[in-house]
Protein backbone atom coordinates (compact mmCIF):
# COMPACT_ATOMS: atom_id res chain seq x y z
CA UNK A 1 20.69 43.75 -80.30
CA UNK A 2 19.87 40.81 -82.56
CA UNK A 3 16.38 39.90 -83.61
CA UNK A 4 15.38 37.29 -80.91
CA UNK A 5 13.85 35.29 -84.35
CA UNK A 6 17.68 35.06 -85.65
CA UNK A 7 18.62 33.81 -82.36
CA UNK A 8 19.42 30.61 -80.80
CA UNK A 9 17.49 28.63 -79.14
CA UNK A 10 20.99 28.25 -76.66
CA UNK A 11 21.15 31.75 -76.39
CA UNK A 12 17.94 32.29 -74.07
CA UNK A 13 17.40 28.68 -72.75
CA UNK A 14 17.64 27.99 -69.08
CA UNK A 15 20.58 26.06 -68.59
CA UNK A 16 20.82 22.84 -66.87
CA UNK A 17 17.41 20.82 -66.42
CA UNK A 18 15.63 19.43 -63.28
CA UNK A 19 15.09 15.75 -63.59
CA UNK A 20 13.01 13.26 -61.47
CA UNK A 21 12.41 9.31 -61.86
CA UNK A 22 8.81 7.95 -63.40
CA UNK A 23 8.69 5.84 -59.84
CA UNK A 24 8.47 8.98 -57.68
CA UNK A 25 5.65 10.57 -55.53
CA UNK A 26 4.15 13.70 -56.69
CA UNK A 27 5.22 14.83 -52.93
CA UNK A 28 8.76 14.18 -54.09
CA UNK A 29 8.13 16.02 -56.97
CA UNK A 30 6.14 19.46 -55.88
CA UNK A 31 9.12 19.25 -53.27
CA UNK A 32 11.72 19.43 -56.17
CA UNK A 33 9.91 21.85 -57.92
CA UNK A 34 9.30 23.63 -55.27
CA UNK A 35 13.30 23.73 -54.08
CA UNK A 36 14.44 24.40 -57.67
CA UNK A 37 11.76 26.74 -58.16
CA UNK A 38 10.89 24.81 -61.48
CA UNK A 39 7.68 24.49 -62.85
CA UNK A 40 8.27 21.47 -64.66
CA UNK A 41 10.92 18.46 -64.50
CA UNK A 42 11.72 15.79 -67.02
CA UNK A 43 11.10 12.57 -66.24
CA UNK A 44 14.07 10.50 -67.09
CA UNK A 45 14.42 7.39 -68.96
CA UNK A 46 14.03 3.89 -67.31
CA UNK A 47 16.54 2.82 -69.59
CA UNK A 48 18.99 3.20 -72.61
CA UNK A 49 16.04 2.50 -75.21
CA UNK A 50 13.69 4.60 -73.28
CA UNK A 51 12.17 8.40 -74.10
CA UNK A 52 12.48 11.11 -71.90
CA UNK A 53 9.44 12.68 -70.31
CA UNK A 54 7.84 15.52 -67.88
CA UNK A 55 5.26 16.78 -65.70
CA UNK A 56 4.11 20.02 -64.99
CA UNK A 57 2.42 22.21 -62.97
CA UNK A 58 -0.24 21.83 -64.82
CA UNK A 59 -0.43 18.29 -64.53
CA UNK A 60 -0.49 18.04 -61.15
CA UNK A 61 -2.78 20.91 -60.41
CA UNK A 62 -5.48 19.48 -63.59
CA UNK A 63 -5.07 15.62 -62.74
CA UNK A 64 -4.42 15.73 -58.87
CA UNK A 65 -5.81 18.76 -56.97
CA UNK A 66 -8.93 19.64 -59.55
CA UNK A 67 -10.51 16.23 -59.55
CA UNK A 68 -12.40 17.38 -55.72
CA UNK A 69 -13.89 13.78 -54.36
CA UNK A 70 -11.85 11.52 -56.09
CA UNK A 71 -8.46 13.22 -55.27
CA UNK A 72 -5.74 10.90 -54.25
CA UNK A 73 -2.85 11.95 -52.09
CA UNK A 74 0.20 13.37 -53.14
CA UNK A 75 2.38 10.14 -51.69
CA UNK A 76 0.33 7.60 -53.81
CA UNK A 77 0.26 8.94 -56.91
CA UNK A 78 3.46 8.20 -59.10
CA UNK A 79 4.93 10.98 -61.78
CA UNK A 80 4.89 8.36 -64.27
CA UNK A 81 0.79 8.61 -64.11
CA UNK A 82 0.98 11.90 -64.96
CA UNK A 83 3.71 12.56 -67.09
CA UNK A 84 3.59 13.06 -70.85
CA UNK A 85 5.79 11.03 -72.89
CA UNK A 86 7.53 11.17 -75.36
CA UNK A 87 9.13 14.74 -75.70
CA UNK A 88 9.12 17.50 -78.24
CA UNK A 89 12.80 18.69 -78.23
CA UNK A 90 14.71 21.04 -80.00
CA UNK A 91 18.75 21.98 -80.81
CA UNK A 92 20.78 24.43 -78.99
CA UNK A 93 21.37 25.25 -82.92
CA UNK A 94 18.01 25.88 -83.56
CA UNK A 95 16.83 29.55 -84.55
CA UNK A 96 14.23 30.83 -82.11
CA UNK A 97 11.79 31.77 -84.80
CA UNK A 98 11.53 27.90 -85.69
CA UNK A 99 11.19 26.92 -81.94
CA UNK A 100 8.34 29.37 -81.24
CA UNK A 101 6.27 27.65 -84.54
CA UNK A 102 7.14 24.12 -83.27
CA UNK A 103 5.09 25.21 -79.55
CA UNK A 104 2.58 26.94 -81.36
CA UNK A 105 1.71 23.97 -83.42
CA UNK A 106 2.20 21.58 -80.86
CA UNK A 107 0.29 23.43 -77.78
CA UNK A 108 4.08 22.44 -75.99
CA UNK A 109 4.76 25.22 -73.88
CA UNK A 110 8.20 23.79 -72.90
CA UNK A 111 10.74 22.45 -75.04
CA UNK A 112 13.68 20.17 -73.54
CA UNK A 113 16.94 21.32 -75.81
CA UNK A 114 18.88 17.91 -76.51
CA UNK A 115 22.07 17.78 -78.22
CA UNK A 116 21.90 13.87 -79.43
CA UNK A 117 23.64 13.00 -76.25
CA UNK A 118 22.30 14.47 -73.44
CA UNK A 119 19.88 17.65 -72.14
CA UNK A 120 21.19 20.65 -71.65
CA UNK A 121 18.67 22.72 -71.19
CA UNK A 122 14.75 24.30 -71.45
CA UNK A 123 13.09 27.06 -73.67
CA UNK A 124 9.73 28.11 -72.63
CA UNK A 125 7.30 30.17 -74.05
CA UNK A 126 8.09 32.56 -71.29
CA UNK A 127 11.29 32.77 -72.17
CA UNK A 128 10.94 33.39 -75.61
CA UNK A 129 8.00 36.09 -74.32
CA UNK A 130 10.56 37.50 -72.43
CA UNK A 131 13.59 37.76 -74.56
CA UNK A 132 11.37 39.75 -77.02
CA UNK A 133 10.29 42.01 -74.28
CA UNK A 134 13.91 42.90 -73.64
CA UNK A 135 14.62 43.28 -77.18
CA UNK A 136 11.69 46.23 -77.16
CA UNK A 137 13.12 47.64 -74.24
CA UNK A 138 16.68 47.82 -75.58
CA UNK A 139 15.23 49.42 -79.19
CA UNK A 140 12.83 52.19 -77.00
């Protein structure tokens, strides 16, 4: 089995990404996520000149749920409030190794893999996590 540091980021991606518009509820959202069983989508662009965004679980549970008192409901609160923008992405080219020092420096725990032209997928930490534990498994 190869190294999972020699690897490509294309290799352990997850294939195909989950998208949402900037203009929808968090409802429609947490229901996407929930359907897709996704724990992030990208927020697409609002036009040709536009960057590509996303929102987490994390978002919603830090900047929606936590905030007690002041909470607002799911239906009024748009994705584009939470979202962060723009997006750390990578190449389905891209070794692993370099992918995993790109989210450790930039506390990004999900990378978007782009090609130029459009997304094709998402490597997460857990996936890289994961990878390596089958590669320890396979070498026992």
């Amino acid at each position: 089995m190869p190294d999972i540091r020699e690897k490509k980021v294309s290799e352990i991606m997850h294939k195909g990404v989950e998208t949402i518009s900037g203009s929808a509820t968090i409802t429609e959202a947490l229901r996407k996520m929930a359907k897709a069983g996704a724990s992030s989508l990208i927020v697409s662009p609002r036009n040709a000149g536009d960057a590509y965004g996303i929102i987490t679980k994390w978002d919603i549970v830090t900047k929606v749920i936590a905030p007690g008192p002041k909470r607002r409901n799911f239906s009024q609160v748009k994705v584009y409030e939470l979202m962060s923008k723009p997006l750390v992405v990578v190449s389905p080219g891209m070794k692993v190794k370099y992918a995993a020092r790109l989210i450790a420096k930039t506390r990004c725990s999900r990378l978007p893999v782009f090609d130029g032209k459009e997304l094709l997928g998402i490597l997460s930490f857990t996936d890289i996590f994961n990878e390596a534990t089958k590669q320890v498994k396979a070498t026992a």
